[in-house]
C-alpha atoms as a PDB file:
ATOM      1  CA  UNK A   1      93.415  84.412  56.820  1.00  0.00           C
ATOM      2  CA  UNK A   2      95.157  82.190  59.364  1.00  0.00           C
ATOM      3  CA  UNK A   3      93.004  79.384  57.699  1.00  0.00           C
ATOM      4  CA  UNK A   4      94.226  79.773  54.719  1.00  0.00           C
ATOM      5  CA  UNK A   5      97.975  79.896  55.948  1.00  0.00           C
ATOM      6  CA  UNK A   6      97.029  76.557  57.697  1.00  0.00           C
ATOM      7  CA  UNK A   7      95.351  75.138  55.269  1.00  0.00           C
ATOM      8  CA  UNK A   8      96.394  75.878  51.835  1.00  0.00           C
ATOM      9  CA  UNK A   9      98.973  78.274  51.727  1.00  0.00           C
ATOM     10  CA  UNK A  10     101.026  75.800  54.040  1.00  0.00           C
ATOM     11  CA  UNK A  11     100.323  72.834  51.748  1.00  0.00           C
ATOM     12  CA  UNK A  12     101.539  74.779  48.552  1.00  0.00           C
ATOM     13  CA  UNK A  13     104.802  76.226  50.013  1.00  0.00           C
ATOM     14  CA  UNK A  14     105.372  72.477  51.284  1.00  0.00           C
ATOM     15  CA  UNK A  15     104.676  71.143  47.821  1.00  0.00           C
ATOM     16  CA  UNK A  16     106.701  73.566  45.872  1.00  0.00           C
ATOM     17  CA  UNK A  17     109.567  73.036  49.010  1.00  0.00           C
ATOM     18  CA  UNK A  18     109.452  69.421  48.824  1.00  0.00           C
ATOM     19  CA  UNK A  19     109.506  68.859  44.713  1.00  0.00           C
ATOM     20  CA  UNK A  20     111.766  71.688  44.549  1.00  0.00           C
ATOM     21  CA  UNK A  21     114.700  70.231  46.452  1.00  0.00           C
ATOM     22  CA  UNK A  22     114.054  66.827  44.752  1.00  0.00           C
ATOM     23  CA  UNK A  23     114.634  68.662  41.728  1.00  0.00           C
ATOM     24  CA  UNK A  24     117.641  70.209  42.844  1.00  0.00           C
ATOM     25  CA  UNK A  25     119.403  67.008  44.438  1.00  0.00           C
ATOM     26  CA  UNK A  26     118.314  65.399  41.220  1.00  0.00           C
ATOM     27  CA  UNK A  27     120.617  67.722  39.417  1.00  0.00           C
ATOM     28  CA  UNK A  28     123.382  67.071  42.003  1.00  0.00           C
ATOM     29  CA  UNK A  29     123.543  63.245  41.716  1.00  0.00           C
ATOM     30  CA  UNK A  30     123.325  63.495  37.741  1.00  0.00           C
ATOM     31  CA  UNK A  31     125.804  65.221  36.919  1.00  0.00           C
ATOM     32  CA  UNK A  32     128.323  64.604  34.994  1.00  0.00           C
ATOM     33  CA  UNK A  33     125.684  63.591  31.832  1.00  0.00           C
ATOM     34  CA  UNK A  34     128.155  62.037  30.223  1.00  0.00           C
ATOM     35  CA  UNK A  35     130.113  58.845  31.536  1.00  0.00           C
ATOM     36  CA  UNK A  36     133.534  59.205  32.283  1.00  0.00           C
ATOM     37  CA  UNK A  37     135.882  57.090  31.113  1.00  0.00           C
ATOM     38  CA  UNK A  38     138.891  57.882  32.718  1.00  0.00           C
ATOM     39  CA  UNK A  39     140.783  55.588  34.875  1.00  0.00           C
ATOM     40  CA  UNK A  40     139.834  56.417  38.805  1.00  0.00           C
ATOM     41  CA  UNK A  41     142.428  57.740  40.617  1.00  0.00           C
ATOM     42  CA  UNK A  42     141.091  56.142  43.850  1.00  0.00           C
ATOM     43  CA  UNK A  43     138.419  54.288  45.302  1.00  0.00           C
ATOM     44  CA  UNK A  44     137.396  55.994  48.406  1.00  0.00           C
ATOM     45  CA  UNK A  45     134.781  58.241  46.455  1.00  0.00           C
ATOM     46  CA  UNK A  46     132.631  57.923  49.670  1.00  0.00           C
ATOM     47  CA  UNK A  47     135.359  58.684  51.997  1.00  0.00           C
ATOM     48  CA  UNK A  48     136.428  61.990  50.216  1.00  0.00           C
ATOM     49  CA  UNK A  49     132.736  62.953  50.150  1.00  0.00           C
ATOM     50  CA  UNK A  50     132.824  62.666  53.783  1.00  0.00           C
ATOM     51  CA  UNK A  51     135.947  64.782  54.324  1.00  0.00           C
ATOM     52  CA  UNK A  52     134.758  67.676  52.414  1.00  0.00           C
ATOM     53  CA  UNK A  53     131.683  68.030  53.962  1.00  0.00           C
ATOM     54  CA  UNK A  54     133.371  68.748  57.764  1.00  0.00           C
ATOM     55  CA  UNK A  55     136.575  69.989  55.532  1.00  0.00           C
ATOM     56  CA  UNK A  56     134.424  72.986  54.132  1.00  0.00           C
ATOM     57  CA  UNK A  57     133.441  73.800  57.936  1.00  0.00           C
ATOM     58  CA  UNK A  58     136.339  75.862  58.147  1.00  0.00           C
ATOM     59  CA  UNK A  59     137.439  78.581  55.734  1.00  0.00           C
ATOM     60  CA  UNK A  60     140.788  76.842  53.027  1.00  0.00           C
ATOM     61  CA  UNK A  61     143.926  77.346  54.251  1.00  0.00           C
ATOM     62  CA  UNK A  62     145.357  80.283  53.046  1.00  0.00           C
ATOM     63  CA  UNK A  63     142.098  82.233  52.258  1.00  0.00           C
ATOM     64  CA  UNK A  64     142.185  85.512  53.744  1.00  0.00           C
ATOM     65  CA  UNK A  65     138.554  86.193  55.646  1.00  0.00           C
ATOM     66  CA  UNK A  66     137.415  88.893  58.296  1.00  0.00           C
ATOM     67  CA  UNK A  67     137.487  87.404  61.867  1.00  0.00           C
ATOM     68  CA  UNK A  68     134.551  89.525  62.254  1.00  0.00           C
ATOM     69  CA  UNK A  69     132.397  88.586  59.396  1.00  0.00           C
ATOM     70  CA  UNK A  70     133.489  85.182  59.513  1.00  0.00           C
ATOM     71  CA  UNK A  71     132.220  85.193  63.197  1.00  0.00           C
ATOM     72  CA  UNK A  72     129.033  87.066  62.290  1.00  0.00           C
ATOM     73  CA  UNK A  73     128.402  84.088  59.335  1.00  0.00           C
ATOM     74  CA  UNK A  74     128.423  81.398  62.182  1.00  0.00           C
ATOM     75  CA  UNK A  75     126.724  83.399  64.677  1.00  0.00           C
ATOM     76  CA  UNK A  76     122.992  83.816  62.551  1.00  0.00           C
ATOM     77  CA  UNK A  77     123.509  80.747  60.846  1.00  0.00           C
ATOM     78  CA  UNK A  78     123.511  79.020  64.315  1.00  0.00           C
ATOM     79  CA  UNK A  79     121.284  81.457  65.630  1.00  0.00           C
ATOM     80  CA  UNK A  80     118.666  80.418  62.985  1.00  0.00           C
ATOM     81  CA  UNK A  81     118.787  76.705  63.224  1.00  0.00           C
ATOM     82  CA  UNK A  82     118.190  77.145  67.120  1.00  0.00           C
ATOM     83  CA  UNK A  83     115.377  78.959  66.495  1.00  0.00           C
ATOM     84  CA  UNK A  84     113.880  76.842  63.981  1.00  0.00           C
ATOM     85  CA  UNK A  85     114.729  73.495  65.768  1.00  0.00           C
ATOM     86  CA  UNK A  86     114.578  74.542  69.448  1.00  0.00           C
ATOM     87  CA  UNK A  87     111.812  77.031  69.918  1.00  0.00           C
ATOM     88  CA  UNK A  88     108.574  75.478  71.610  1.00  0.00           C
ATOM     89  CA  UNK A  89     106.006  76.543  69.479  1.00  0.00           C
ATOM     90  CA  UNK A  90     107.883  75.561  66.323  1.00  0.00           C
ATOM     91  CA  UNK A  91     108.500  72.239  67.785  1.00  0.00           C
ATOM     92  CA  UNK A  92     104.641  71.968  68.320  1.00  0.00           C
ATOM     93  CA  UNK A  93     104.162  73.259  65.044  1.00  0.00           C
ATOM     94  CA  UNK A  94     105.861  70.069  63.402  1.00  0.00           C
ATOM     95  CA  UNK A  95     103.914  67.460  66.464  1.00  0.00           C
ATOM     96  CA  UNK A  96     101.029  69.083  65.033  1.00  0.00           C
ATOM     97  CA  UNK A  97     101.104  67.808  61.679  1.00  0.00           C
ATOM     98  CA  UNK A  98     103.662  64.979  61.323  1.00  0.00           C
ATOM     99  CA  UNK A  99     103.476  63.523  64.955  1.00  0.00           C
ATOM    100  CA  UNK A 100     107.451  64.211  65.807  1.00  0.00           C
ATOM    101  CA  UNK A 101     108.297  66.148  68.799  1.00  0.00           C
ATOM    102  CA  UNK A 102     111.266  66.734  70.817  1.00  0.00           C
ATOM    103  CA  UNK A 103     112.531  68.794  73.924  1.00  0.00           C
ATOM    104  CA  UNK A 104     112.808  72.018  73.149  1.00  0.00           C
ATOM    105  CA  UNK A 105     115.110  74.657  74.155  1.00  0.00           C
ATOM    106  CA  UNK A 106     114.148  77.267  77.049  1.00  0.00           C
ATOM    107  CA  UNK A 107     112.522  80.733  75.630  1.00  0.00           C
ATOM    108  CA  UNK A 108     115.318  82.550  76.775  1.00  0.00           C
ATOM    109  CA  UNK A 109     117.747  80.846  74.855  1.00  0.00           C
ATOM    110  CA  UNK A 110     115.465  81.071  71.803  1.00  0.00           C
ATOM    111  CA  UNK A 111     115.161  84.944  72.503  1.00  0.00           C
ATOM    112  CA  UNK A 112     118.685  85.759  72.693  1.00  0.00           C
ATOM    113  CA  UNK A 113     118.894  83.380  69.681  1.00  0.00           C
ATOM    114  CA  UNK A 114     116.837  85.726  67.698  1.00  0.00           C
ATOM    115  CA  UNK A 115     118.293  89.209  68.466  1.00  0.00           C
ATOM    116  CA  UNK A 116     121.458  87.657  67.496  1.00  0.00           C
ATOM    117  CA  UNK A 117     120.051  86.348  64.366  1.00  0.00           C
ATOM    118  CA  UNK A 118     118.321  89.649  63.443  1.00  0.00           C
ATOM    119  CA  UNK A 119     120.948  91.926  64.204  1.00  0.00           C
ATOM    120  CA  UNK A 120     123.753  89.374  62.780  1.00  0.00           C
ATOM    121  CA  UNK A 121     121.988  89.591  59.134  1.00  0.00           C
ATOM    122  CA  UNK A 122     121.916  93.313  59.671  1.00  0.00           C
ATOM    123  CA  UNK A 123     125.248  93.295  59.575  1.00  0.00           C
ATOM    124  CA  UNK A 124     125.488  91.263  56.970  1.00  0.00           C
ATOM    125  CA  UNK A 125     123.482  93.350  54.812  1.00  0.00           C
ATOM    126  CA  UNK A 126     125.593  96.359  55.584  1.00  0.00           C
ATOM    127  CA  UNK A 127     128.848  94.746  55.086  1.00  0.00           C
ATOM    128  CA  UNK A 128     127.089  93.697  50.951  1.00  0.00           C
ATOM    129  CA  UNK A 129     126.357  97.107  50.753  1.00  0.00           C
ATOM    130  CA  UNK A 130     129.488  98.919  51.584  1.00  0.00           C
ATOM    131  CA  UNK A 131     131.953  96.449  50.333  1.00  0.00           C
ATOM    132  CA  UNK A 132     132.544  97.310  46.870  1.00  0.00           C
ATOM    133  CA  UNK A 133     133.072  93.757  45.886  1.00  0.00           C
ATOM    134  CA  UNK A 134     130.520  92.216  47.833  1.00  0.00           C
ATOM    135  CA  UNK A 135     128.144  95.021  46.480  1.00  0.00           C
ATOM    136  CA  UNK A 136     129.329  93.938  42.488  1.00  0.00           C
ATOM    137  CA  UNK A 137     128.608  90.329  42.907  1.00  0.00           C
ATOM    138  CA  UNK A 138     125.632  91.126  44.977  1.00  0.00           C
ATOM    139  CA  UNK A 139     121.941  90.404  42.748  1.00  0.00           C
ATOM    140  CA  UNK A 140     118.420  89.669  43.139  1.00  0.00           C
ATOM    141  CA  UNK A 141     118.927  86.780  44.585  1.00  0.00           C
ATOM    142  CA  UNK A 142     121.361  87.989  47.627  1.00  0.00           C
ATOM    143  CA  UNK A 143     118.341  90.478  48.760  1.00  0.00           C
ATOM    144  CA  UNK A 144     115.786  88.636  48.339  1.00  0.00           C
ATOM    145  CA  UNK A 145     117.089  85.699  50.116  1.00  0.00           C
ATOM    146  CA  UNK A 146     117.869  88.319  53.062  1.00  0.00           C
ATOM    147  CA  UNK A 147     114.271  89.335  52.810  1.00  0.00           C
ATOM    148  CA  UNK A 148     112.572  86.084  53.050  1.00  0.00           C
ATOM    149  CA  UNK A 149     114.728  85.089  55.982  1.00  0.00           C
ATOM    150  CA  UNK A 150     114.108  87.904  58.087  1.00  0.00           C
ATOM    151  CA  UNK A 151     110.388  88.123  57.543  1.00  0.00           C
ATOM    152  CA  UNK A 152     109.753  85.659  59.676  1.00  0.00           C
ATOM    153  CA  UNK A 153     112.049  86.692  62.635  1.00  0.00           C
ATOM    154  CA  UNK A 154     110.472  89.939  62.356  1.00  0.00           C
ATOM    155  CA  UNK A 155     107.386  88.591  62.492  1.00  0.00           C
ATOM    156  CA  UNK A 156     107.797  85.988  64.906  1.00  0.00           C
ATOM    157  CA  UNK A 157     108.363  88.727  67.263  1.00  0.00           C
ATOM    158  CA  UNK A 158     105.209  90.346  67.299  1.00  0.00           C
ATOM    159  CA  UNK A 159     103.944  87.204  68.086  1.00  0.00           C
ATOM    160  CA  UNK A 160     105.457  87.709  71.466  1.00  0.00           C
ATOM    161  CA  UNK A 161     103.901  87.331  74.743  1.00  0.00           C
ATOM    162  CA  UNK A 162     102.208  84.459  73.412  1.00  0.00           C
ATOM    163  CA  UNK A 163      99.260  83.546  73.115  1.00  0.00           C
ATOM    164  CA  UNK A 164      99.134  85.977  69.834  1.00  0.00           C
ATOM    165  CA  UNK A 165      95.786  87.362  67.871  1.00  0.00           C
ATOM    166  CA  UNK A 166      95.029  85.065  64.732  1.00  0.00           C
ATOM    167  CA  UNK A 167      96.497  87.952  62.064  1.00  0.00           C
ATOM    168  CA  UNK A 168      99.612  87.940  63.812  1.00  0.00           C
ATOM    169  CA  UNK A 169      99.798  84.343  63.763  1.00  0.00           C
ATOM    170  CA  UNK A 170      98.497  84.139  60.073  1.00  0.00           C
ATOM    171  CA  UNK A 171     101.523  87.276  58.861  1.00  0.00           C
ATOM    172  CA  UNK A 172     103.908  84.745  60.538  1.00  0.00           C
ATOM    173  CA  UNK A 173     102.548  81.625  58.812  1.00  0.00           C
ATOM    174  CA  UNK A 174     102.616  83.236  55.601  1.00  0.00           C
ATOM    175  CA  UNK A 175     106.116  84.602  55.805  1.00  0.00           C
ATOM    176  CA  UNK A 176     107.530  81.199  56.754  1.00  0.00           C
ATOM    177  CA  UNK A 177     105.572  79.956  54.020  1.00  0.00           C
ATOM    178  CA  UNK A 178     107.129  82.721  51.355  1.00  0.00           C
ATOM    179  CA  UNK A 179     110.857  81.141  52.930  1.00  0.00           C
ATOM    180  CA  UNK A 180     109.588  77.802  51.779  1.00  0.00           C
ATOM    181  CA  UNK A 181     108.696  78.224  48.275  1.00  0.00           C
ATOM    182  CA  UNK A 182     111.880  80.264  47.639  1.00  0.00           C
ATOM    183  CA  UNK A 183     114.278  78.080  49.449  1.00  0.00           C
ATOM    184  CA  UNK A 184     115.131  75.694  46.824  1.00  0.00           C
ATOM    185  CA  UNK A 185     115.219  78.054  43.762  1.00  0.00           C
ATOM    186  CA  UNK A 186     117.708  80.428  45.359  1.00  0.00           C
ATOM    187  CA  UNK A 187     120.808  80.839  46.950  1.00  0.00           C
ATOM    188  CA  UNK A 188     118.947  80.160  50.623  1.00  0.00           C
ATOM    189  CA  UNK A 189     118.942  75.959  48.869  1.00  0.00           C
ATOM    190  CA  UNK A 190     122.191  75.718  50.439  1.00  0.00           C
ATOM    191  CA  UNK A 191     120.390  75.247  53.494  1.00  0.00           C
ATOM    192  CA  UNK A 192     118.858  72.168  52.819  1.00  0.00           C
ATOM    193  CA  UNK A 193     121.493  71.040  50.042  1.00  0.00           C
ATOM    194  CA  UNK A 194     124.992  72.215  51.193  1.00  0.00           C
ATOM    195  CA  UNK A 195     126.147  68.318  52.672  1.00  0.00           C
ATOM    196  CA  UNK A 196     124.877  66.815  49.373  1.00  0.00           C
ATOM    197  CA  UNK A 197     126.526  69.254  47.365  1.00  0.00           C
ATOM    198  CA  UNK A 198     129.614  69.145  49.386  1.00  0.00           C
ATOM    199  CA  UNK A 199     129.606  65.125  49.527  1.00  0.00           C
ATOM    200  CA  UNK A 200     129.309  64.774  45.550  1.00  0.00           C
ATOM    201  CA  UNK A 201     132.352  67.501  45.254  1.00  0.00           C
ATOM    202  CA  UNK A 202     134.263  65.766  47.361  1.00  0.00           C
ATOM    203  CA  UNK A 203     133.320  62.160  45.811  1.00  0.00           C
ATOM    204  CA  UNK A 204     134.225  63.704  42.519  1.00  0.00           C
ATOM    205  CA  UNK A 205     137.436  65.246  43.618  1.00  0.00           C
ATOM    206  CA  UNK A 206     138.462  61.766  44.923  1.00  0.00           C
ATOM    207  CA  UNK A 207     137.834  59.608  42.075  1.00  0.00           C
ATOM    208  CA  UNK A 208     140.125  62.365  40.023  1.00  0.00           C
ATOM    209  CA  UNK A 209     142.876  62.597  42.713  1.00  0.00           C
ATOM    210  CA  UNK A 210     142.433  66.040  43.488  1.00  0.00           C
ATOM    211  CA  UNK A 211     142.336  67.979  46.647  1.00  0.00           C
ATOM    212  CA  UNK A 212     138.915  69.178  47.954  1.00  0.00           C
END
């Protein structure tokens, strides 16, 4: 099994990753289909691309939000990238097959990292599920996004003391690998896609003289 999550599985969800967000910026940078012939408000397309994407960093002014769940939202998000960018073995991981390493962050950091990812989308699950709103506007792909991103913290951490038995290891692999192929067909594409998406609002906006 873990040879098959090295070797296959792990070349598929890649694939499908890879072609998948191609497809999806595709679809960013075509639109609008048609050409638009109305006079430019401004020039600066590139410049008000650039100020919505650290614009939309911060909730709008005005917007009421929940300290708390606006404080949870940060918390995993920042949680996750730490663990995916800083932990050892996942830097390894990448040296392993394209050659690029970096320093990586110590294991405690990546362990507190975790707890505060896992029980941060908790949270986040209860507050969809109690919220009458949230729960309305909730669907398919809401869950199963959650799912997909807490398989493999869940699974990372039976990994742990390292080194772990080759099932383990493969469970992991294969849960990571689920994340990939989903990633750019669901809501989770925003993790690979939000500055694009934000930069061609913004560009847009700017051209029509409009505030971001």
């Amino acid at each position: 099994m873990l040879e098959f999550a090295r070797g296959p599985a792990l070349a598929f969800s890649v694939a499908v990753l890879v072609l998948g967000l191609a497809w999806r910026i595709y679809g960013i940078f075509r639109r609008p289909a048609r050409i638009d012939h109305s006079q430019p408000r401004r020039g600066d397309t590139a410049t008000g691309g650039a100020r919505a994407v650290f614009a939309k960093m911060l909730p709008p002014r005005g917007v009421k939000i929940r300290g708390a769940q606006m404080l949870n939202a940060y918390g995993y998000h920042i949680a996750l990238a730490l663990i995916a960018f800083g932990f050892a073995p996942h830097i390894a991981f990448v040296a392993r097959y394209l050659g690029v390493g970096w320093p990586a962050l110590p294991d405690a950091v990546t362990y507190v990292a975790t707890a505060v990812a896992i029980i941060g989308l908790l949270i986040a699950l209860m507050n969809r599920l109690t919220d009458g709103v949230l729960r309305l506007l909730s669907n398919f792909d809401d869950y199963f996004s959650w799912v997909v991103t807490m398989l493999p913290l869940l699974t990372g951490m039976t990994l742990l003391p390292m080194p772990a038995d080759p099932t383990r290891l493969a469970i992991h692999l294969l849960s990571l690998e689920l994340l990939l192929v989903w990633l750019p067909f669901g809501k989770l594409a925003h993790a690979a896609l939000v500055f694009l998406s934000r930069w061609r609002t913004g560009a847009d906006f700017a051209r029509k003289g409009a505030a971001v």
